[in-house]
Protein backbone atom coordinates (compact mmCIF):
# COMPACT_ATOMS: atom_id res chain seq x y z
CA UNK A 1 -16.23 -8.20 -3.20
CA UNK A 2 -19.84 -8.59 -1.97
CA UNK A 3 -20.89 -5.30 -2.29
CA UNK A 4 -24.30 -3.97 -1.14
CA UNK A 5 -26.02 -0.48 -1.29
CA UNK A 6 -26.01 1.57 1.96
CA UNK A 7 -38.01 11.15 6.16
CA UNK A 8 -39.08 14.03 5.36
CA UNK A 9 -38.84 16.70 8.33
CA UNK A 10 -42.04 18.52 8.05
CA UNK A 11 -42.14 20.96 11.47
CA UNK A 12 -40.35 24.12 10.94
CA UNK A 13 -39.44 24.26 14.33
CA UNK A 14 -37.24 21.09 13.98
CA UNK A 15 -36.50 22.38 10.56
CA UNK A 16 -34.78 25.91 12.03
CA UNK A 17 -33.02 23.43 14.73
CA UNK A 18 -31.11 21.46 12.47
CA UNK A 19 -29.90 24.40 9.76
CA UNK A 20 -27.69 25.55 12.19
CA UNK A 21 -25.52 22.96 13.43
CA UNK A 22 -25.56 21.37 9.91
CA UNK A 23 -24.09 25.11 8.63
CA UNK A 24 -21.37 25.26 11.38
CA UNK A 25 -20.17 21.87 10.57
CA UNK A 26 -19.85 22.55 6.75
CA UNK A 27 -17.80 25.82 7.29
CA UNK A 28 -15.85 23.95 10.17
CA UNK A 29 -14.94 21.00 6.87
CA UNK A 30 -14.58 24.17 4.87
CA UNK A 31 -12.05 25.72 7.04
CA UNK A 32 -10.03 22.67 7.78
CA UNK A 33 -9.87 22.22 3.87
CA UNK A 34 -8.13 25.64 3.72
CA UNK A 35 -5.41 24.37 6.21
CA UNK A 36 -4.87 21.49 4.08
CA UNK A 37 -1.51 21.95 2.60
CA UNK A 38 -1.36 21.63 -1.27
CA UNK A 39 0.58 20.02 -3.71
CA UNK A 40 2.64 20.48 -6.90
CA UNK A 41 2.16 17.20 -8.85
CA UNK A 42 5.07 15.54 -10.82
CA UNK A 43 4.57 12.58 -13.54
CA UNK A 44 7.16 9.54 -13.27
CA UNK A 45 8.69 7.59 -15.96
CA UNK A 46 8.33 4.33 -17.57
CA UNK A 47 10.75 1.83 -18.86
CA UNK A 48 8.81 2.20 -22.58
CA UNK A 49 5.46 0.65 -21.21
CA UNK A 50 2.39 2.73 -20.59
CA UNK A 51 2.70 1.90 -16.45
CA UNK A 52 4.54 2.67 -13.26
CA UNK A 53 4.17 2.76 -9.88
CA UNK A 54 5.83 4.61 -6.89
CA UNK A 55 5.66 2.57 -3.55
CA UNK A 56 7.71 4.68 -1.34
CA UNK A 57 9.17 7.85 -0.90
CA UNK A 58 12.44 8.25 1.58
CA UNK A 59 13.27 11.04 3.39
CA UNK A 60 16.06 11.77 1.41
CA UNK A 61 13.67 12.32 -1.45
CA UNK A 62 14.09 9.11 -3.29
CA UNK A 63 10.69 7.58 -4.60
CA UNK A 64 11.31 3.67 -5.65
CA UNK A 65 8.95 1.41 -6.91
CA UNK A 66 8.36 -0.28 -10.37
CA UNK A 67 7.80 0.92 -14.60
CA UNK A 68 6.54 -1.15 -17.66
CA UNK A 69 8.82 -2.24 -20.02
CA UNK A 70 8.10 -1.67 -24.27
CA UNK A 71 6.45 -5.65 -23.90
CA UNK A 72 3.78 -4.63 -21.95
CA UNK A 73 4.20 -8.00 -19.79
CA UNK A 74 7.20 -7.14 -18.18
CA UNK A 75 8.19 -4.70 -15.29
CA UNK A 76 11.18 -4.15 -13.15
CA UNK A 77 12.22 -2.65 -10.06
CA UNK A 78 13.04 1.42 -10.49
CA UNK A 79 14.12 4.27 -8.82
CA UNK A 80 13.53 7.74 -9.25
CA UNK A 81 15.78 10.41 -8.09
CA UNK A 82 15.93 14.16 -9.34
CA UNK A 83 15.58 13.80 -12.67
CA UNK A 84 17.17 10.72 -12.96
CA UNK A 85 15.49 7.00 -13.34
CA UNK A 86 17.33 4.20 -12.59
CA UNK A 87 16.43 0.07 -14.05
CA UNK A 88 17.31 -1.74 -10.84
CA UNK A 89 17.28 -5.15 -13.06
CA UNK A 90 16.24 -8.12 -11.82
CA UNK A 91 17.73 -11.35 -9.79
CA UNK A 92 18.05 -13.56 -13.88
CA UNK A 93 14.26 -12.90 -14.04
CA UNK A 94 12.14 -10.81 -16.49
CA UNK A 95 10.32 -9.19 -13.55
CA UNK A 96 11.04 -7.24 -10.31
CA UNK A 97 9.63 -4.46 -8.32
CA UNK A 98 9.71 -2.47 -5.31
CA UNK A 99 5.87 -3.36 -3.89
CA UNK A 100 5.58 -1.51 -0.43
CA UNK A 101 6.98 1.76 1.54
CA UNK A 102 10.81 0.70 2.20
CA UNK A 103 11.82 3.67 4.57
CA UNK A 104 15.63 3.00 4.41
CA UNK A 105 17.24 6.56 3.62
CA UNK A 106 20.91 4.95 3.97
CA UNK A 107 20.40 3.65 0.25
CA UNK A 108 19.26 0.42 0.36
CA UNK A 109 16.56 -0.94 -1.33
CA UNK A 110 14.31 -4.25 -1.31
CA UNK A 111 11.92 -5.67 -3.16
CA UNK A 112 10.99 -8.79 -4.82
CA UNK A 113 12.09 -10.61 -8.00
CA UNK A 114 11.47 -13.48 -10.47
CA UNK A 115 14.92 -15.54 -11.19
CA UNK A 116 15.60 -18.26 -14.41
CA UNK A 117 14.30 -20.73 -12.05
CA UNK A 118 11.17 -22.75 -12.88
CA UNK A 119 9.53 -23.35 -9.33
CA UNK A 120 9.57 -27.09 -9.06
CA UNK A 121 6.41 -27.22 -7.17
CA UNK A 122 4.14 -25.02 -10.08
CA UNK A 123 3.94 -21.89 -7.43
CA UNK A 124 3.39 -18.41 -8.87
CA UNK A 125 4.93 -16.40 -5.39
CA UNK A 126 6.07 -13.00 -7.42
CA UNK A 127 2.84 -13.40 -8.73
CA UNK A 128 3.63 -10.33 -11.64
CA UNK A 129 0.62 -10.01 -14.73
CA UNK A 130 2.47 -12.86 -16.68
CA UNK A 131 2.46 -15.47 -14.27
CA UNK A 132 5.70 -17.33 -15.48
CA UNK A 133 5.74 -19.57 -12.73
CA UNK A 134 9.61 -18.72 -11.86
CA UNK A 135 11.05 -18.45 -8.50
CA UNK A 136 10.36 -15.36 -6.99
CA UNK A 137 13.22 -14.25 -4.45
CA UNK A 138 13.27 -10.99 -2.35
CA UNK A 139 16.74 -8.47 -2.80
CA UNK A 140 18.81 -6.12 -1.28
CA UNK A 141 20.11 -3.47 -3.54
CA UNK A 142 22.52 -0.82 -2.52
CA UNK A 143 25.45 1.02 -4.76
CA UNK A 144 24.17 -0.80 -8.01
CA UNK A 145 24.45 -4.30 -6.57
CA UNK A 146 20.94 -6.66 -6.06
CA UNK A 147 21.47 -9.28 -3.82
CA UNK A 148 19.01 -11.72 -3.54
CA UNK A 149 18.02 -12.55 0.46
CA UNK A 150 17.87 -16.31 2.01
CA UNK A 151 14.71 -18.54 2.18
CA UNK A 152 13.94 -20.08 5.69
CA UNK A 153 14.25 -23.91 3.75
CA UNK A 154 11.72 -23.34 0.99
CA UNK A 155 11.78 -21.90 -3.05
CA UNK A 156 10.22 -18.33 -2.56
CA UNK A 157 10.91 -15.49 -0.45
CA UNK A 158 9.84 -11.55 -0.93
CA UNK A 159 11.12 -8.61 0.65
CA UNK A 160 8.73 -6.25 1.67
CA UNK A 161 10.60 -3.65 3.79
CA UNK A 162 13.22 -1.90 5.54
CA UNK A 163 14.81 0.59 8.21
CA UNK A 164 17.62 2.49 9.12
CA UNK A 165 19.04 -0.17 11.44
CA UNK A 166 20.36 -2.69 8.05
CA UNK A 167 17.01 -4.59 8.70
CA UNK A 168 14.85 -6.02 6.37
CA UNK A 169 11.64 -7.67 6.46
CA UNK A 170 9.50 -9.59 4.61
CA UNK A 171 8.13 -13.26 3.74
CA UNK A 172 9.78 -16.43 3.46
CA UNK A 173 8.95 -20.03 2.72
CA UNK A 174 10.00 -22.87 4.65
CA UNK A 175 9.99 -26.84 3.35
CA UNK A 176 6.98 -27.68 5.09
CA UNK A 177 4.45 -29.36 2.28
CA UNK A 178 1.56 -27.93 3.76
CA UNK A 179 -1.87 -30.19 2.34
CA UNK A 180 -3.95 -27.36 3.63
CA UNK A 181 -2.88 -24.74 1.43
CA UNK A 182 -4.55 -23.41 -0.99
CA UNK A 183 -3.25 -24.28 -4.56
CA UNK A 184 -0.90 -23.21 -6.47
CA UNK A 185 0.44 -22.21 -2.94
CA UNK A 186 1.98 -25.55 -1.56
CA UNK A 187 4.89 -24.48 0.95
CA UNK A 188 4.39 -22.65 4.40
CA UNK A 189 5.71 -19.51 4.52
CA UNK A 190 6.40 -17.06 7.60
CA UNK A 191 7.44 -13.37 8.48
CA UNK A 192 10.95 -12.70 8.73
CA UNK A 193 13.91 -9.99 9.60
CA UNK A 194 16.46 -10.36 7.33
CA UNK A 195 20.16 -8.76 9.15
CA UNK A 196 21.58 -6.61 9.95
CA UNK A 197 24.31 -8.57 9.53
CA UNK A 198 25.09 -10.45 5.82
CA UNK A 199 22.89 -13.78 5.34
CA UNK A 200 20.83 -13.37 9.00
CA UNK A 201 17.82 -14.33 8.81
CA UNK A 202 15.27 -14.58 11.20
CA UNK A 203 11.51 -15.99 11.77
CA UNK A 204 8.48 -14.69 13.17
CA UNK A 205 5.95 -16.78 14.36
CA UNK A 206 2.49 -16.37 13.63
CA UNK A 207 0.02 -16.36 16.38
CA UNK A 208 -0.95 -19.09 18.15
CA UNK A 209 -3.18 -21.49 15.43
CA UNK A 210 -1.65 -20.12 12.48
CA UNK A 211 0.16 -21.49 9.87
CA UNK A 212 1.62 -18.58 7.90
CA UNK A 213 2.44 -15.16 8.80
CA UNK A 214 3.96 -11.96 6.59
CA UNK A 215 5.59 -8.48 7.15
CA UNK A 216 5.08 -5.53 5.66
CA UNK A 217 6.45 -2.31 7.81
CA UNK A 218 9.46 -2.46 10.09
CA UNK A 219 9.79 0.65 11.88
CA UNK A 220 13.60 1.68 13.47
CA UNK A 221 12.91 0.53 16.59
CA UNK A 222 12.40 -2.67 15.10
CA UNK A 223 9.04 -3.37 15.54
CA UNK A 224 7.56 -4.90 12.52
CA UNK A 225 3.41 -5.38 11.53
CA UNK A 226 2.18 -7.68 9.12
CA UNK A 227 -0.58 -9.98 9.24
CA UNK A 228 -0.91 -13.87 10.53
CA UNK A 229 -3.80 -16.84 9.59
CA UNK A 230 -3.64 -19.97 7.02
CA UNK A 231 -1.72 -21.37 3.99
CA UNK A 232 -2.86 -19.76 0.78
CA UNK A 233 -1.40 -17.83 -2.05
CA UNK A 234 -0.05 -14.28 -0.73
CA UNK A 235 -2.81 -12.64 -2.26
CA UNK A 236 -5.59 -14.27 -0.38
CA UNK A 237 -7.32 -12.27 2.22
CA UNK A 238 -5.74 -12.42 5.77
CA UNK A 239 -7.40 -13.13 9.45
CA UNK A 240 -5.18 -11.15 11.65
CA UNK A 241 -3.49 -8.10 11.40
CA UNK A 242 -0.34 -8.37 13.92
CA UNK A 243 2.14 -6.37 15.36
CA UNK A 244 5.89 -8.19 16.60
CA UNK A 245 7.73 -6.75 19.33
CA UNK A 246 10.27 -8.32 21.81
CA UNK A 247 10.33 -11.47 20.59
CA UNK A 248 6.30 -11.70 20.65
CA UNK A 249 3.05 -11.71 18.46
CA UNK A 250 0.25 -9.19 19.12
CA UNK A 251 -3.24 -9.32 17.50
CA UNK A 252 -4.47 -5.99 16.69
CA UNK A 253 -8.08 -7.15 16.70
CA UNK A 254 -10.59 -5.84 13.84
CA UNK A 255 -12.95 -3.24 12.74
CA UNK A 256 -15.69 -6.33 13.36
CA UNK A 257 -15.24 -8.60 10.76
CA UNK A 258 -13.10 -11.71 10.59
CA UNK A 259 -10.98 -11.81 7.40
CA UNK A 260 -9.37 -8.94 5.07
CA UNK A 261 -7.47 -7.64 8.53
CA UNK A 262 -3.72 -6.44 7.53
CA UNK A 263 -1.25 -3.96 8.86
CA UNK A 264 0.56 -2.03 6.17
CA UNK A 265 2.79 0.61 8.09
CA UNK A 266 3.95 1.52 11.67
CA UNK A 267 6.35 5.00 12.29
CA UNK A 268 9.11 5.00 15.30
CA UNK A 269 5.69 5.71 17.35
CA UNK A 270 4.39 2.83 17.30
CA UNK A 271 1.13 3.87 15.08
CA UNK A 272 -0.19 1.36 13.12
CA UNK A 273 -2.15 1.89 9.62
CA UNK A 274 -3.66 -1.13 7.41
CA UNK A 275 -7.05 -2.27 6.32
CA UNK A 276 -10.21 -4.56 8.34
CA UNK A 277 -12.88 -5.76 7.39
CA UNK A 278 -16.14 -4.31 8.74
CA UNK A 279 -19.01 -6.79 10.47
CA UNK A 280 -20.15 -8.90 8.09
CA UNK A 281 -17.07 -8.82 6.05
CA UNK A 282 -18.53 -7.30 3.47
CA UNK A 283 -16.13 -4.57 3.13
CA UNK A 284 -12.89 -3.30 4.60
CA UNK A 285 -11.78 0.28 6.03
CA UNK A 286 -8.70 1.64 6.22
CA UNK A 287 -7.32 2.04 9.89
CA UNK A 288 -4.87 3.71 12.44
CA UNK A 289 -4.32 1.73 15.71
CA UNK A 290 -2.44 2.94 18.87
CA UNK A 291 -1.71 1.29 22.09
CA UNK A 292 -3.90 3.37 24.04
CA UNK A 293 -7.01 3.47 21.55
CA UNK A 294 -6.69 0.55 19.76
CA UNK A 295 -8.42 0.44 16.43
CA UNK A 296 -9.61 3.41 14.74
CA UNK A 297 -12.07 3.41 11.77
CA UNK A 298 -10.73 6.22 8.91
CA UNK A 299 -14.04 5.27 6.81
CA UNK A 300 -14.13 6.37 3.23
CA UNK A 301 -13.92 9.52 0.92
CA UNK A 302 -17.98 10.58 0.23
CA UNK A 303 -19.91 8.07 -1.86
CA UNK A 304 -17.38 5.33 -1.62
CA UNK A 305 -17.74 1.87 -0.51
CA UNK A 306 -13.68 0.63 0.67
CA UNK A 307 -10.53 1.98 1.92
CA UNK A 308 -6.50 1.34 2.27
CA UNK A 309 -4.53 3.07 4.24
CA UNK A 310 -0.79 1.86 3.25
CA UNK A 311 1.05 4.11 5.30
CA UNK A 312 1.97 7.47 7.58
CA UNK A 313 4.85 9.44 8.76
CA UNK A 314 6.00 10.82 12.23
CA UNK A 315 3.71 13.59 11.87
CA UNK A 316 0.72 11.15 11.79
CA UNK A 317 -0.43 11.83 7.89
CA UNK A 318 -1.79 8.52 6.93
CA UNK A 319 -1.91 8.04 3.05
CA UNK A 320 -4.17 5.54 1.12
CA UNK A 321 -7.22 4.73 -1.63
CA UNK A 322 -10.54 4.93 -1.27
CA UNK A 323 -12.72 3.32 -3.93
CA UNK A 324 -16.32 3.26 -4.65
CA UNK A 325 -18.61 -0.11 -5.41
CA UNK A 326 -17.70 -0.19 -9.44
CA UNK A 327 -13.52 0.02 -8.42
CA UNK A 328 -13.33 3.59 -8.95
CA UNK A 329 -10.31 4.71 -6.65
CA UNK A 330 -9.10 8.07 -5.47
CA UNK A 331 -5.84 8.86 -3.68
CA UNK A 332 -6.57 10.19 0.12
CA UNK A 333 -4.96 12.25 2.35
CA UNK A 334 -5.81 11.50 6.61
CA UNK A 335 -4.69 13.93 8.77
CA UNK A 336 -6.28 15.45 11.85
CA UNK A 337 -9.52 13.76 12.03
CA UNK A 338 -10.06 14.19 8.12
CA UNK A 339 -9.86 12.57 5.17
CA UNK A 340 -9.23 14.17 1.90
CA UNK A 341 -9.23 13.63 -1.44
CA UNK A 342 -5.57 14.41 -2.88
CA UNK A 343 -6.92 15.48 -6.51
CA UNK A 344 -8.83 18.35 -4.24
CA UNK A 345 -5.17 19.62 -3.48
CA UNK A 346 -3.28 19.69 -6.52
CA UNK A 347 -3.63 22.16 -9.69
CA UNK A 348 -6.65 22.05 -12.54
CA UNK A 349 -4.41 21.77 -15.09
CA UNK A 350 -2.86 18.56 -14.06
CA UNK A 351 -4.30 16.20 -16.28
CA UNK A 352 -3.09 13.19 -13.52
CA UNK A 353 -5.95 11.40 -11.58
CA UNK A 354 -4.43 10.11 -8.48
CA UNK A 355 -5.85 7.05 -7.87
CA UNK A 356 -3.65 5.58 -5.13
CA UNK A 357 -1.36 7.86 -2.39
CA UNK A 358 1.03 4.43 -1.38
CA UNK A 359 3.94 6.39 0.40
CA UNK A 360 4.44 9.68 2.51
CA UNK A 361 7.55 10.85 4.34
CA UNK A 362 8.53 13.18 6.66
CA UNK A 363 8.45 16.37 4.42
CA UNK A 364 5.13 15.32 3.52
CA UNK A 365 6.58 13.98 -0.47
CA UNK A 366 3.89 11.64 -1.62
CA UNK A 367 3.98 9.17 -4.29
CA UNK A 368 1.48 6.98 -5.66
CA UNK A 369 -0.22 5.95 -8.49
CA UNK A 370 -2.10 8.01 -11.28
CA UNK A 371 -3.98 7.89 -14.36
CA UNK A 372 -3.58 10.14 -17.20
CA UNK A 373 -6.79 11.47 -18.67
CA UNK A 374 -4.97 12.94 -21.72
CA UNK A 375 -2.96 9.58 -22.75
CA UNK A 376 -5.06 6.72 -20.96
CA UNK A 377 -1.66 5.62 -19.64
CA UNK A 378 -1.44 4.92 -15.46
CA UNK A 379 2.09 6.17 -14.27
CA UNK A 380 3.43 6.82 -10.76
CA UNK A 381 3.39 10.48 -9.40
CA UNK A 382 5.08 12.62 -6.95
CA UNK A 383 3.45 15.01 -5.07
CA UNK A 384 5.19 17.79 -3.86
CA UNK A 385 4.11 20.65 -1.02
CA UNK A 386 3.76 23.26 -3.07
CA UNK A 387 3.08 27.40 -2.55
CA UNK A 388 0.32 28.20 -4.42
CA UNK A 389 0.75 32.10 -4.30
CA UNK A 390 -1.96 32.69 -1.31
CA UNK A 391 -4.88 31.79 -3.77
CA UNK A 392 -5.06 28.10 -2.86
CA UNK A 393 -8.66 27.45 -3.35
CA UNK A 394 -9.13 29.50 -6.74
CA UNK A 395 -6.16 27.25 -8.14
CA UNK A 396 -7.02 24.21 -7.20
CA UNK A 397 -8.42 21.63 -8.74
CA UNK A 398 -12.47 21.23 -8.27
CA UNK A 399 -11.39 17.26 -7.42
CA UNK A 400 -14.43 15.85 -9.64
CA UNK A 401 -14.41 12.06 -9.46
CA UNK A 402 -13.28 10.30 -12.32
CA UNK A 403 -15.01 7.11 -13.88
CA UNK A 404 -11.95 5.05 -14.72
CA UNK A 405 -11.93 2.83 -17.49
CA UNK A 406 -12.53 -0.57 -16.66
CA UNK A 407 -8.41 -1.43 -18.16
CA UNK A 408 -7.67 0.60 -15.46
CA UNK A 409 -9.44 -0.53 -12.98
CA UNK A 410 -8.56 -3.91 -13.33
CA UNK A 411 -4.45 -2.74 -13.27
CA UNK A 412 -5.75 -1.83 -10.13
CA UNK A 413 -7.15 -4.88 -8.53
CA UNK A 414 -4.11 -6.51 -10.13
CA UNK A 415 -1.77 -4.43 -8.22
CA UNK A 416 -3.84 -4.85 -5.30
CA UNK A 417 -4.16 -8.73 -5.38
CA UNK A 418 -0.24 -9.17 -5.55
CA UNK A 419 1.68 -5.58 -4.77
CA UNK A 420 0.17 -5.90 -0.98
CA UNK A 421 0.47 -9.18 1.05
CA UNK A 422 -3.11 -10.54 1.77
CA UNK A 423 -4.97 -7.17 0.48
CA UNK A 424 -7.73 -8.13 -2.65
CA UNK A 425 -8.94 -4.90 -3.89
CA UNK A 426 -12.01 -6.62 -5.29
CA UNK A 427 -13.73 -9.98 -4.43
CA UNK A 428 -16.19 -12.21 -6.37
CA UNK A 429 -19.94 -11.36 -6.00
């Protein structure tokens, strides 16, 4: 990421003049902070590894996602529920996972996973830490079965998605050799609908000049968001952030600059969240677009330099990271016109750091990922609404920003280069 840094009043008069309005807008933050709601704050498991991550949180209170195995090179798809954790396995692979908000609370879940294959054409698609090289298909689990999903002609496919009508979505290659891809990426590859019937598959174009497109939020009315531009590896930064509906492509424009420009979630409203890149392209902002407003800059937590917002819920509560020039991240909170930072809302005692909010449903359940100042370990967290006893602001936490240690940070811009399509958390000076 190119990052770059962002007079004394003498006359009293002027002086008096500004006190004021400065005052009533502090107590005006200060009184929306006590309407925030606040949160009891629950650690999730591992497989035996020091890592996990929750991507989504159904309605029906099941958070999904991924957890380290005892190799420390391995992880695999997982789901929480009560106090039970459940290996989802993998598709003949050593690695799978559950990478983005899923929103099916019939059961189902999809994700993506590595099989025995060897991918004759030296692509990485999964794309996991220990870049095996193996073909990476999407799946459809339900009851204890994993299913993997259909290709559109090519190697690699990922599921990214689903609702409560028995569609998925997601990304799949075709057998188009494309010789202006960027390497190791060597096949086009487009957005798709997988169902709802067994084996359906379905393609959506990209927008007009194109080449490849990917899709990351279906909502139940079956419009689906993703993002649309040229042939590179799926963690390369993306033009357009789209929206499909009705058998057409819609460009949701940009917060002024001309790559980096994803939607990552849409609710049965029909509001869009994601990141763009600012003019300049120097960094990205998290977003919420409507039809009637269009795009809507969220801007950062204080003192930080980039923003994600992954996703939101009927109620409009838009969850994401906000991160600060060194890759310091904190999980947010957008509601109302403000953005919070979630470690403000959650006990002193905790010793979690939330460094990512990546799912919230209706209830207002968040999960995410977290770091653990007392073990260094980074595992995934849910975040409950909570009764604090009427003495909210004495029990919460103070919210200090944390300097994470650069091994975390980099898990970080790991997750961030592969566990969203297009979305870099960090790019190259």
């Amino acid at each position: 990421m190119k990052f770059r840094t962002l007079t004394c009043i003498t006359a009293m008069t002027v002086f008096a003049a500004l006190v004021a309005p400065i005052r009533l807008a502090a107590q005006d933050q200060q009184a929306r902070h006590r309407k925030q709601t606040h949160y009891a704050v629950k650690e999730l498991g591992t497989l035996g590894g020091t890592q996990s991550g929750a991507n989504t949180i159904t309605n029906n209170g099941w958070a999904e996602g991924w957890a380290e195995l005892p190799d420390g090179q391995t992880e695999h798809a997982v789901l929480w529920r009560g106090q039970a954790m459940t290996d989802l396995g993998t598709l003949g692979g050593p690695s799978s996972a559950v990478s983005f908000p899923v929103h099916d609370d019939r059961g189902v879940i999809v994700g993506n996973s590595e099989t025995s294959n060897t991918d004759p054409l030296g692509e990485d698609f999964c794309g996991f830490a220990a870049g095996t090289g193996l073909i990476c298909l999407g799946f459809h689990w339900q009851d204890g079965v994993m299913t993997p999903l259909p290709t559109l002609g090519g190697n690699n496919a990922w599921a990214t998605g689903a609702n409560n009508r028995g569609q998925a979505i997601g990304i799949a290659e075709n057998s188009t050799q494309d010789p202006s891809c960027i390497p190791p990426q060597v096949l086009d590859y487009e957005a798709v609908i997988w169902g709802p019937k067994p084996g359906e598959i379905h393609e959506l174009s990209p927008l007009s000049g194109d080449s490849v497109s990917g899709a990351t939020a279906i909502n139940d009315n079956g419009q689906v968001v993703g993002a649309s531009g040229t042939c590179a590896p799926v963690s390369i930064d993306s033009p357009h952030a789209v929206l499909w509906q009705h058998g057409s492509v819609t460009n949701l424009g940009s917060l002024g600059g001309v790559t980096n420009n994803l939607a990552l979630g849409i609710n049965n409203r029909g509001e869009v969240v994601g990141i763009s890149d600012l003019a300049g392209d120097a960094t990205f902002h998290a977003f919420v677009w409507t039809r009637d407003e269009g795009m809507r800059d969220l801007g950062t937590l204080p003192g930080d330099f980039l923003s994600f917002a992954n996703t939101l819920n009927e109620a409009g509560q838009v969850v994401g990271q906000s991160c600060d020039e060194s890759g310091n991240c904190r999980a947010f909170l957008w509601q109302d016109g403000v953005m919070t930072d979630l470690n403000t809302l959650i006990p002193p005692q905790s010793s979690l750091y939330l460094t990512d909010a990546n799912d919230i449903n209706d209830h207002g359940e968040i999960v995410g990922y977290a770091f653990d100042q007392s073990t260094g370990d980074t595992p995934g967290y849910l975040a409950v609404p909570a009764d604090c006893g009427g003495d909210c602001e004495a029990n919460l936490s103070a919210g200090q920003k944390v300097a994470l240690p650069e091994n975390v940070r980099e898990r970080l811009r790991q997750r961030r280069g592969f566990g969203r399509f297009g979305a870099g958390l960090m790019r190259s000076h």
